[in-house]
PDB file of N, CA and C in Angstrom:
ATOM      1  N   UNK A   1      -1.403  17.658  67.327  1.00  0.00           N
ATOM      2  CA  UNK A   1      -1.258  18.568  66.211  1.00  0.00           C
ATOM      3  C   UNK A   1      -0.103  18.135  65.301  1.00  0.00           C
ATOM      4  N   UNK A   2       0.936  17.802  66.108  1.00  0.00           N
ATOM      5  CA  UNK A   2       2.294  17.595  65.235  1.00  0.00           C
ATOM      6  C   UNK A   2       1.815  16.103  64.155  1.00  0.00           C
ATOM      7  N   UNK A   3       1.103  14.923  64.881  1.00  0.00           N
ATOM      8  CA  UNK A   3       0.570  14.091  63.711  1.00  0.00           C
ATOM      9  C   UNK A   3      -0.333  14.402  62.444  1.00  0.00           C
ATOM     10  N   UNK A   4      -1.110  15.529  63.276  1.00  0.00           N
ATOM     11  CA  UNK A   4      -1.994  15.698  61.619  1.00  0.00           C
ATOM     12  C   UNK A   4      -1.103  16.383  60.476  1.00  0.00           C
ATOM     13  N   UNK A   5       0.491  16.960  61.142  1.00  0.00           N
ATOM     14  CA  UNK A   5       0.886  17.530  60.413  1.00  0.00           C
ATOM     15  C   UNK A   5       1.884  16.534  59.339  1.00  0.00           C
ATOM     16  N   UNK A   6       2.166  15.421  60.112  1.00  0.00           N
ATOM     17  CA  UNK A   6       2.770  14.535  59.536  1.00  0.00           C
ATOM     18  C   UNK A   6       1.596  13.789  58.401  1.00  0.00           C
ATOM     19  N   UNK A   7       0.605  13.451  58.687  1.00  0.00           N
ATOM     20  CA  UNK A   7      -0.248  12.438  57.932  1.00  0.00           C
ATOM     21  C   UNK A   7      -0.535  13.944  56.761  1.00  0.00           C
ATOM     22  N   UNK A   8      -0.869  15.281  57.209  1.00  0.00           N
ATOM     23  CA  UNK A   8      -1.208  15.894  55.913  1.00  0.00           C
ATOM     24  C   UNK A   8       0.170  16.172  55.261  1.00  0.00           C
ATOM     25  N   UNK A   9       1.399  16.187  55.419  1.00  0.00           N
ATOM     26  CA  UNK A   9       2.133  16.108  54.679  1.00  0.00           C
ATOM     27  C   UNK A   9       2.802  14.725  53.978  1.00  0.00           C
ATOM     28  N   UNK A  10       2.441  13.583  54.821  1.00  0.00           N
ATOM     29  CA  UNK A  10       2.198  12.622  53.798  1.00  0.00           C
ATOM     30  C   UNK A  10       1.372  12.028  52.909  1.00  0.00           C
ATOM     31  N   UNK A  11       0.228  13.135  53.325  1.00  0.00           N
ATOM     32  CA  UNK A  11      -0.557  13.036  52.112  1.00  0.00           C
ATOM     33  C   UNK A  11      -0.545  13.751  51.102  1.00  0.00           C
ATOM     34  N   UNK A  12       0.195  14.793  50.745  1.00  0.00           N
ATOM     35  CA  UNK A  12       0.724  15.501  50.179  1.00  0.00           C
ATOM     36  C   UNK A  12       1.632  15.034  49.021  1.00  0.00           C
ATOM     37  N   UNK A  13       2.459  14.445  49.792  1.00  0.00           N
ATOM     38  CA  UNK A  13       3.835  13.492  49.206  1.00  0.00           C
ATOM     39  C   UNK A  13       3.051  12.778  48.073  1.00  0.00           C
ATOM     40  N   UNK A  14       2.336  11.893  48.837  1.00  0.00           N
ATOM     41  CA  UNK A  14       1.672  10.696  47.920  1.00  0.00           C
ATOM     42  C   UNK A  14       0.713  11.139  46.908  1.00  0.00           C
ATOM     43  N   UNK A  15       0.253  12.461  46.903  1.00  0.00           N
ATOM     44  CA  UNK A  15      -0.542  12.899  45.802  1.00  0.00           C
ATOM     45  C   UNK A  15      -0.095  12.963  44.843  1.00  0.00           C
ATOM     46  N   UNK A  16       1.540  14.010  45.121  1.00  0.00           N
ATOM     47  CA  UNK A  16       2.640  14.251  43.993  1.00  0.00           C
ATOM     48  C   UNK A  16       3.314  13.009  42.867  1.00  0.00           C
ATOM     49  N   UNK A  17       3.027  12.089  43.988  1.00  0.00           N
ATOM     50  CA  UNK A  17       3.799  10.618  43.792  1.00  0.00           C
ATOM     51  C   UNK A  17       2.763  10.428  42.567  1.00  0.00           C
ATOM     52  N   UNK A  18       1.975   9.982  43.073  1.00  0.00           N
ATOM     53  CA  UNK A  18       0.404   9.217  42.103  1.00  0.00           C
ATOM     54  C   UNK A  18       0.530  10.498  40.579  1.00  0.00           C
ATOM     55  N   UNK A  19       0.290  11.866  40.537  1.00  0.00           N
ATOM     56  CA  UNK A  19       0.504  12.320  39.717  1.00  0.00           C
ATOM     57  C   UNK A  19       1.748  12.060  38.684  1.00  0.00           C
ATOM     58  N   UNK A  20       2.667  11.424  39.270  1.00  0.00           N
ATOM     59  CA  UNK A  20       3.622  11.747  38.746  1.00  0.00           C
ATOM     60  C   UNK A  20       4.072  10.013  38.211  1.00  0.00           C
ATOM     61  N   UNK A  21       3.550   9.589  38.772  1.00  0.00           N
ATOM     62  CA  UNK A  21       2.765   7.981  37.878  1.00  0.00           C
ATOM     63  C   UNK A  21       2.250   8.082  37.006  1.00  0.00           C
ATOM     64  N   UNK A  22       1.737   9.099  36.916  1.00  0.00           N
ATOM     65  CA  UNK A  22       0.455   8.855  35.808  1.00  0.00           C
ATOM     66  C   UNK A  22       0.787   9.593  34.440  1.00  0.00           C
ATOM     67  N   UNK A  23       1.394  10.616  34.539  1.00  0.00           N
ATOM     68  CA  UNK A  23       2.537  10.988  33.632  1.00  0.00           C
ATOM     69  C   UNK A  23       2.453   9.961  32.223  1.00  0.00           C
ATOM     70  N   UNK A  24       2.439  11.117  31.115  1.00  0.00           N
ATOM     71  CA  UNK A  24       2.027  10.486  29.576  1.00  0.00           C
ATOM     72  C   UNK A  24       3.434  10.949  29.184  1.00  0.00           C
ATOM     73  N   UNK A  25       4.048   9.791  28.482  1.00  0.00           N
ATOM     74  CA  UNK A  25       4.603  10.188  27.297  1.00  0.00           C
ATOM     75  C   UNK A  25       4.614  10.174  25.810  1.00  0.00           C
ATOM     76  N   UNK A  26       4.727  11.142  25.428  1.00  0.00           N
ATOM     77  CA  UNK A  26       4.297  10.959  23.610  1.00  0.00           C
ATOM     78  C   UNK A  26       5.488  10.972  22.866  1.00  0.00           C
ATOM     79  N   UNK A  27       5.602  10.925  21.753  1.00  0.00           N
ATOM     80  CA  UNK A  27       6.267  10.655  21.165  1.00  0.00           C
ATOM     81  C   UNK A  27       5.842  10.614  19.415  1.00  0.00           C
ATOM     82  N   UNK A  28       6.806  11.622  18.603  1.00  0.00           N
ATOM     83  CA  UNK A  28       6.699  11.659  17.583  1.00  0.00           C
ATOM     84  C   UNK A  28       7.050  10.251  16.586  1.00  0.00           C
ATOM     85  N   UNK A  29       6.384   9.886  16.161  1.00  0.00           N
ATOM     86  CA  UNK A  29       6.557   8.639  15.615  1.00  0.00           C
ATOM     87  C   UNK A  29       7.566   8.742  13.788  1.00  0.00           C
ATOM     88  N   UNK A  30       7.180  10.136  13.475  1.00  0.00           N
ATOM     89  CA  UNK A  30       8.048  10.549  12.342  1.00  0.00           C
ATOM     90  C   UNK A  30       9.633  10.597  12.433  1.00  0.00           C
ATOM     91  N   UNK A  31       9.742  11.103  13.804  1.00  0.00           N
ATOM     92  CA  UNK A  31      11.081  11.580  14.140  1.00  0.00           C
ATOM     93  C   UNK A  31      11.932  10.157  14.572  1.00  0.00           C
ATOM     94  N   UNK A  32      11.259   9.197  15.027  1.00  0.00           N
ATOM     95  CA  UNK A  32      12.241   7.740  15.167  1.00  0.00           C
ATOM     96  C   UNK A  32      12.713   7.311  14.135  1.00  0.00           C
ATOM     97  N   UNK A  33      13.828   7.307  14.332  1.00  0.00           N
ATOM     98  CA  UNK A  33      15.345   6.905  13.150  1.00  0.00           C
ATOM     99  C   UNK A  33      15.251   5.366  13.485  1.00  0.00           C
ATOM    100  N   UNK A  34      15.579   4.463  12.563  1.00  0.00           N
ATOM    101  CA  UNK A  34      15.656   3.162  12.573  1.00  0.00           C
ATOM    102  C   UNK A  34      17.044   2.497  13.099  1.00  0.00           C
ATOM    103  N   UNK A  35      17.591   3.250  13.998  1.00  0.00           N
ATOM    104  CA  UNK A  35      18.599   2.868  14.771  1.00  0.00           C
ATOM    105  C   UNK A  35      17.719   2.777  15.962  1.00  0.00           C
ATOM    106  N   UNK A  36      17.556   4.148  16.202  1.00  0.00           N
ATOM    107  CA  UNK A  36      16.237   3.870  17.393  1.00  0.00           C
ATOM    108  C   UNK A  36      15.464   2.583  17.627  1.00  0.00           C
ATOM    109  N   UNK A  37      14.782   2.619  15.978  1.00  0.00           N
ATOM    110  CA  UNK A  37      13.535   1.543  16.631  1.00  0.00           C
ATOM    111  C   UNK A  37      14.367   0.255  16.953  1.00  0.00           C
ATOM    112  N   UNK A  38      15.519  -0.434  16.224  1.00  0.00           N
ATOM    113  CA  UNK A  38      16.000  -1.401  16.275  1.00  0.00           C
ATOM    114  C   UNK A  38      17.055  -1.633  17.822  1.00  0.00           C
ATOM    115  N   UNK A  39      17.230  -0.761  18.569  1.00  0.00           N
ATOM    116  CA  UNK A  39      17.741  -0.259  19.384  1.00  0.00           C
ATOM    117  C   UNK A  39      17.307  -0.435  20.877  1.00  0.00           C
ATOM    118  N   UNK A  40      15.352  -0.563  20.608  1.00  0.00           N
ATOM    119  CA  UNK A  40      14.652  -0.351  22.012  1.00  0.00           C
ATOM    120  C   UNK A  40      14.997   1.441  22.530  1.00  0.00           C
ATOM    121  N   UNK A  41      15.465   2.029  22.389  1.00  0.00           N
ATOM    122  CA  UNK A  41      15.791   3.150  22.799  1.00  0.00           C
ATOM    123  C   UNK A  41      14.614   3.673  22.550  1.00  0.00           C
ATOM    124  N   UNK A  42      13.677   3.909  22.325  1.00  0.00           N
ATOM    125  CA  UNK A  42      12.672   4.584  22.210  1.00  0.00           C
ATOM    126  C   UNK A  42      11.469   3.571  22.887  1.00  0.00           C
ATOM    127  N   UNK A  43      10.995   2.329  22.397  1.00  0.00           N
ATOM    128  CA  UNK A  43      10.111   1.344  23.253  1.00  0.00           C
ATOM    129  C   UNK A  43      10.397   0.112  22.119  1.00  0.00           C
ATOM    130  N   UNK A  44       9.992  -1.056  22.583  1.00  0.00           N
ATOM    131  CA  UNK A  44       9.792  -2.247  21.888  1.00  0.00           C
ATOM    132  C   UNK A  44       9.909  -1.683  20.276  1.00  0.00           C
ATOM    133  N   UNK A  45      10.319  -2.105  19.707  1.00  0.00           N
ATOM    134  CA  UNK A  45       9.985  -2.442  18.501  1.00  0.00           C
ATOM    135  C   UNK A  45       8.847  -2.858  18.149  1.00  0.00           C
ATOM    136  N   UNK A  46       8.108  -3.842  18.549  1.00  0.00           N
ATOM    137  CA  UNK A  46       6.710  -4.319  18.236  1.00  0.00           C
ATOM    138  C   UNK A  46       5.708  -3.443  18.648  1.00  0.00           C
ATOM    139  N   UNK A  47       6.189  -2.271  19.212  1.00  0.00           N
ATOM    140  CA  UNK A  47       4.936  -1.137  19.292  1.00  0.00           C
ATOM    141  C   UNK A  47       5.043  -0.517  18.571  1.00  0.00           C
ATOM    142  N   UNK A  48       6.243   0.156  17.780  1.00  0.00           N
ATOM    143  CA  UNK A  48       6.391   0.914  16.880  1.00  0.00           C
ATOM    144  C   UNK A  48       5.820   0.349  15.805  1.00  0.00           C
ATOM    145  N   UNK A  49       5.778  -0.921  15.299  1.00  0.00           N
ATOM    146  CA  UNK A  49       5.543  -1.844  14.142  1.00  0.00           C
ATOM    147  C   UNK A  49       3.883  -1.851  14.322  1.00  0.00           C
ATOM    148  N   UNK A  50       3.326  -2.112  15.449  1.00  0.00           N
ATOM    149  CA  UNK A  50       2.117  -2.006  15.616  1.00  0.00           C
ATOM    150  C   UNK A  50       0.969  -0.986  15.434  1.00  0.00           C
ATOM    151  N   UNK A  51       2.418   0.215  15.930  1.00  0.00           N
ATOM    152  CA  UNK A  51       1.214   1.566  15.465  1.00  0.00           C
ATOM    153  C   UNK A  51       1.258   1.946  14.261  1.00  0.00           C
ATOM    154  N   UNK A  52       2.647   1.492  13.475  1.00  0.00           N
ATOM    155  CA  UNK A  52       2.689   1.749  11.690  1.00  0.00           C
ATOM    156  C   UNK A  52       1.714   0.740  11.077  1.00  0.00           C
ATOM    157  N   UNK A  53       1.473  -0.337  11.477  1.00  0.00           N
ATOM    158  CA  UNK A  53       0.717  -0.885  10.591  1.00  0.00           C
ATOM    159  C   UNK A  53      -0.850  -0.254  10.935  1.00  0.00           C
ATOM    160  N   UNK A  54      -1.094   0.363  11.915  1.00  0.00           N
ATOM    161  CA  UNK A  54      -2.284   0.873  12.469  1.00  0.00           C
ATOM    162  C   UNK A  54      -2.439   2.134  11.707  1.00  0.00           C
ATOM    163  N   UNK A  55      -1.416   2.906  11.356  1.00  0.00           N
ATOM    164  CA  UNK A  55      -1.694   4.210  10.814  1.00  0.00           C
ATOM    165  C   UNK A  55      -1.877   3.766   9.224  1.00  0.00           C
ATOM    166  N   UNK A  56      -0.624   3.243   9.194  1.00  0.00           N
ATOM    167  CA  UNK A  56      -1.107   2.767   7.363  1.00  0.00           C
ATOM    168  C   UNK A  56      -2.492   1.638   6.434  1.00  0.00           C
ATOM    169  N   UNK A  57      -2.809   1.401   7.892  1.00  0.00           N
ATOM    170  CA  UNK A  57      -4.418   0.272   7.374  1.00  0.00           C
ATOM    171  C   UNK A  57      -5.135   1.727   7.556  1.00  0.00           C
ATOM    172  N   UNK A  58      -5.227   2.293   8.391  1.00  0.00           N
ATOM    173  CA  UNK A  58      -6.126   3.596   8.649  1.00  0.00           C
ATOM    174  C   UNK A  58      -6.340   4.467   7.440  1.00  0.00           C
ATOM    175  N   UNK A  59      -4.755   5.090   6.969  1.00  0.00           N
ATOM    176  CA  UNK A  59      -5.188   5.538   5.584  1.00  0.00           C
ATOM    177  C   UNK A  59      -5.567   4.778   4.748  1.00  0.00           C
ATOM    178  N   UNK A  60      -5.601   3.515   4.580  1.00  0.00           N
ATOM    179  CA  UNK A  60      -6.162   2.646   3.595  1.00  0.00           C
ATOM    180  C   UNK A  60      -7.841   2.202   3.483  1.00  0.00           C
ATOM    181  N   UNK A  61      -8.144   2.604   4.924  1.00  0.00           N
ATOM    182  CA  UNK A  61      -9.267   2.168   5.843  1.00  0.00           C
ATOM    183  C   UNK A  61      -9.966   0.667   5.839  1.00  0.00           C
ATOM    184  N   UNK A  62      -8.246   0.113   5.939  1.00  0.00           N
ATOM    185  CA  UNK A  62      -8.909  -0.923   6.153  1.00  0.00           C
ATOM    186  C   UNK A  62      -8.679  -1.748   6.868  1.00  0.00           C
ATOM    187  N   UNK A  63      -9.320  -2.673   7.730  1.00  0.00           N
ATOM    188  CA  UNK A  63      -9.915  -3.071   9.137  1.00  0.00           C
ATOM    189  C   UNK A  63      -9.367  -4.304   9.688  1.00  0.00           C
ATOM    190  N   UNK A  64      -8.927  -4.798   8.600  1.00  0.00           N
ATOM    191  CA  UNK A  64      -8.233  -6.288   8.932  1.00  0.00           C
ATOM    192  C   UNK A  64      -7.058  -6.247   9.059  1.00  0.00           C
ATOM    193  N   UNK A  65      -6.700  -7.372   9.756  1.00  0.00           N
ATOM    194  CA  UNK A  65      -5.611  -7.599  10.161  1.00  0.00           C
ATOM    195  C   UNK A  65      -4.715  -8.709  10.177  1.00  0.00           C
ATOM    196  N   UNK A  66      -4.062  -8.989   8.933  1.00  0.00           N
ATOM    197  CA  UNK A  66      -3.324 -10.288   8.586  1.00  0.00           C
ATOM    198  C   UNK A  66      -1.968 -10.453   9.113  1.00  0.00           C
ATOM    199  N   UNK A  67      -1.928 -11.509  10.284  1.00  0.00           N
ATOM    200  CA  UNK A  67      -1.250 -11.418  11.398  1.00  0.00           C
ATOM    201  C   UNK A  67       0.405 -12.306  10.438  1.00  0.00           C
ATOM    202  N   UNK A  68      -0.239 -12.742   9.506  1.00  0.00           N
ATOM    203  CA  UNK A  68       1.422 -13.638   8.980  1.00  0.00           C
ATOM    204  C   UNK A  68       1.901 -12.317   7.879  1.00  0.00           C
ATOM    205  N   UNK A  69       1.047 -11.601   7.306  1.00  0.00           N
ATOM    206  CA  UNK A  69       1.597 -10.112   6.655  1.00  0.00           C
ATOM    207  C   UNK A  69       2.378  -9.353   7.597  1.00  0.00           C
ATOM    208  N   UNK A  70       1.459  -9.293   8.938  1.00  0.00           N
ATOM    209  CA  UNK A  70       2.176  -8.178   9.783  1.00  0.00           C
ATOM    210  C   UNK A  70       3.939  -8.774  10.296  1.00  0.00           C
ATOM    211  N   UNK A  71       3.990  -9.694  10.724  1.00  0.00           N
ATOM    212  CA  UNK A  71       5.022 -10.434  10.816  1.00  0.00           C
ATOM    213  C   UNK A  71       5.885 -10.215   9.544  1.00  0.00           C
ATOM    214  N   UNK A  72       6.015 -10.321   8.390  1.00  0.00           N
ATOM    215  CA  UNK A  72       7.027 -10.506   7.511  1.00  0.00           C
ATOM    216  C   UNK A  72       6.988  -8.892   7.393  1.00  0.00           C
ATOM    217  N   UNK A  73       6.300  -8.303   7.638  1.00  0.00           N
ATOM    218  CA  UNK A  73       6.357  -6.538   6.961  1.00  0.00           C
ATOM    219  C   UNK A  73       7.640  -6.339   8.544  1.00  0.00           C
ATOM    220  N   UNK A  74       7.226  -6.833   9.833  1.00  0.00           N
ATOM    221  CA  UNK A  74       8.177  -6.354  10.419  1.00  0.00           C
ATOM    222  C   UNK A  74       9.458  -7.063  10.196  1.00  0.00           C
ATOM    223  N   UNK A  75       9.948  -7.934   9.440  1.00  0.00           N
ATOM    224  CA  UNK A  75      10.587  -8.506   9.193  1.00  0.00           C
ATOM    225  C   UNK A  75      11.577  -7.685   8.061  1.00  0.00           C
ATOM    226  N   UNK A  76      11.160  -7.470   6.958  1.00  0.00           N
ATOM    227  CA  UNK A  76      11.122  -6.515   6.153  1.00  0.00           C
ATOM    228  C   UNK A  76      11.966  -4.825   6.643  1.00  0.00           C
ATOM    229  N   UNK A  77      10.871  -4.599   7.731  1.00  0.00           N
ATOM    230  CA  UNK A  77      11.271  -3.554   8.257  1.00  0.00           C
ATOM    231  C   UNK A  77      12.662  -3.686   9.050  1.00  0.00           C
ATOM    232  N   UNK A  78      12.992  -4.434  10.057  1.00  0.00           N
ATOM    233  CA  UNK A  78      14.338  -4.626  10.792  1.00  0.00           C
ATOM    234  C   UNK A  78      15.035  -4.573   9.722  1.00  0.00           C
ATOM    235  N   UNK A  79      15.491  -5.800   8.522  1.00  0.00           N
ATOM    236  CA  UNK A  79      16.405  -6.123   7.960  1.00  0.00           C
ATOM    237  C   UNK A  79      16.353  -4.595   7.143  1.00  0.00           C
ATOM    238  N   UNK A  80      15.715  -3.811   6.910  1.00  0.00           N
ATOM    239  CA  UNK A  80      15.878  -2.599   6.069  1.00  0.00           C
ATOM    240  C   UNK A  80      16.459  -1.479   6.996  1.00  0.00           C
ATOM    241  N   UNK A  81      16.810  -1.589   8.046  1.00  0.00           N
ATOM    242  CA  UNK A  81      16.548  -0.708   8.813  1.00  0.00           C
ATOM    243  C   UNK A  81      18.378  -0.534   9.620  1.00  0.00           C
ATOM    244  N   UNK A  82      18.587  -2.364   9.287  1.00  0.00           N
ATOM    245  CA  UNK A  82      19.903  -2.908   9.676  1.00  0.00           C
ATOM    246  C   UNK A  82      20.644  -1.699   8.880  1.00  0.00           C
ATOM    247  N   UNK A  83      20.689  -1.595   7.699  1.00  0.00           N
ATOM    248  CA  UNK A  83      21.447  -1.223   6.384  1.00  0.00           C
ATOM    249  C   UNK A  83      21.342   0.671   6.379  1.00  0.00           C
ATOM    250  N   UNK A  84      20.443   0.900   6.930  1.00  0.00           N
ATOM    251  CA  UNK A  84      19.900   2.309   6.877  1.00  0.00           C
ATOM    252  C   UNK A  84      19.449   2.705   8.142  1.00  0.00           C
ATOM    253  N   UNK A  85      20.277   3.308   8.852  1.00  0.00           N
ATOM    254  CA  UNK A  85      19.977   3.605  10.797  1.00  0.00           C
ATOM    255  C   UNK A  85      19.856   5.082  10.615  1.00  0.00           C
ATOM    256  N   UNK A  86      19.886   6.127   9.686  1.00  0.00           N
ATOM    257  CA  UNK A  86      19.232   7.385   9.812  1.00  0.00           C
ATOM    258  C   UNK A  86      18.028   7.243   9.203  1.00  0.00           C
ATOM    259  N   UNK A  87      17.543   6.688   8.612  1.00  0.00           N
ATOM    260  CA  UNK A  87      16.536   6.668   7.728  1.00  0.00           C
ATOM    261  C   UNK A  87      15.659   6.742   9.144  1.00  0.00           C
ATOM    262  N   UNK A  88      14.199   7.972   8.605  1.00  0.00           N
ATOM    263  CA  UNK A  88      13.124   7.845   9.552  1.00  0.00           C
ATOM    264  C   UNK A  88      12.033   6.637   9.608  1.00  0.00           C
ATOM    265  N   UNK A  89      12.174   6.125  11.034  1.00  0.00           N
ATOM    266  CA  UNK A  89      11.323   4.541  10.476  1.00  0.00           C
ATOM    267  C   UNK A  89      10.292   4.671   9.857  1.00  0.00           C
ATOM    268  N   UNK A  90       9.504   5.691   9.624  1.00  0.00           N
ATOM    269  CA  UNK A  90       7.747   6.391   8.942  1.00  0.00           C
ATOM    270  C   UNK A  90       8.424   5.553   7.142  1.00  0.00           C
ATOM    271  N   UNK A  91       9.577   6.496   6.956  1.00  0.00           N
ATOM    272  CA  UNK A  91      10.053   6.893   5.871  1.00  0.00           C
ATOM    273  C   UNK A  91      10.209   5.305   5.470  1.00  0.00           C
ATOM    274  N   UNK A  92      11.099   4.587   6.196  1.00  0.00           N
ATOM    275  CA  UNK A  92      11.499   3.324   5.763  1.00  0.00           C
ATOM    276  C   UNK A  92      10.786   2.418   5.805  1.00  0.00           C
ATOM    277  N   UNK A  93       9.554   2.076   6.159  1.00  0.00           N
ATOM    278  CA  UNK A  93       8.425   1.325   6.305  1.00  0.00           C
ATOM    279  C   UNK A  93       7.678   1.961   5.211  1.00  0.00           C
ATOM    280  N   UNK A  94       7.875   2.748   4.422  1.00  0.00           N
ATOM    281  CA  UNK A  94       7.116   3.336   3.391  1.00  0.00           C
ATOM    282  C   UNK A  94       7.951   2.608   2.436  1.00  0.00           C
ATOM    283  N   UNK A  95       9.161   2.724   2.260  1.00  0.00           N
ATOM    284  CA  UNK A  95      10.290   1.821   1.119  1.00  0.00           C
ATOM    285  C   UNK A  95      10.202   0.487   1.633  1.00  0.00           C
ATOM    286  N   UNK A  96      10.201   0.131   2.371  1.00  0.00           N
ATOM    287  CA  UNK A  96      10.511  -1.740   2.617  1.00  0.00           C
ATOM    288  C   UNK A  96       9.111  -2.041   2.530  1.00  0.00           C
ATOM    289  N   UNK A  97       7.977  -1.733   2.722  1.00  0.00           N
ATOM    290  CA  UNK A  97       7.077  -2.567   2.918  1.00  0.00           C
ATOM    291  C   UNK A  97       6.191  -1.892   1.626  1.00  0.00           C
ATOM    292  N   UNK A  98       6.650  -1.127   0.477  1.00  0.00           N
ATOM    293  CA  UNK A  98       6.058  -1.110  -0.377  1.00  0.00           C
ATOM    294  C   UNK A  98       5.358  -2.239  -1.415  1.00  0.00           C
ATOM    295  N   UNK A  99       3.866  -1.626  -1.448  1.00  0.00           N
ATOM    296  CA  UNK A  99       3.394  -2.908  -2.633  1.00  0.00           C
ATOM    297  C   UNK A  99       4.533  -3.261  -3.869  1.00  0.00           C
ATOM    298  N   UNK A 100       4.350  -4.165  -3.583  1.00  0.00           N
ATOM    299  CA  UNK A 100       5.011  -4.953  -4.783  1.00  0.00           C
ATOM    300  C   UNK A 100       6.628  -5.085  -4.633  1.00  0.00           C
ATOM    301  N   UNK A 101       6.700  -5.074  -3.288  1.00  0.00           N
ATOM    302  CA  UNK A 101       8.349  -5.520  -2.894  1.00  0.00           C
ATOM    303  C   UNK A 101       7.897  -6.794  -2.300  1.00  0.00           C
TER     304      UNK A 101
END
């Protein structure tokens, strides 16, 4: 008896465990300040850069993906970002990577 009580309470354990792996985090993408993104304090940089260029082709709806654009826009973005660390990165990827800069 005393083993089944051990194996069902380590099975127990390990359920909590696995749930708690699996665990989502979200994250407002408006609210990251460009100290943040440049920082890693929030995740890579190249994810943040990845999902802005994903949201802003989206409103544009458009589908392609020009991998030497995306590169200099994040390029663009750091060095703008150096100079301006409250600025919201949404906000500042809207000024640095504007057409016709």
């Amino acid at each position: 008896m005393t083993k089944v009580r051990i194996h069902l309470l380590g099975a127990i354990c390990l359920g909590f465990m696995i749930a708690n792996a699996q665990a989502q985090v979200t994250i407002d993408v408006s609210k990251i300040t460009c100290a943040q993104f440049r920082s890693y304090s929030i995740t890579d940089p190249n994810n943040i850069a990845l999902w802005l260029s994903g949201y802003y082709n989206g409103k544009r709806a458009n589908t392609i993906i020009n991998v030497e654009s995306f590169k200099t826009n994040f390029e663009k973005l750091k060095d703008y970002c150096v100079t301006h660390p409250t600025t919201p990165v949404m906000e500042a990827a809207e000024t640095a990577i504007a057409p016709g800069k």
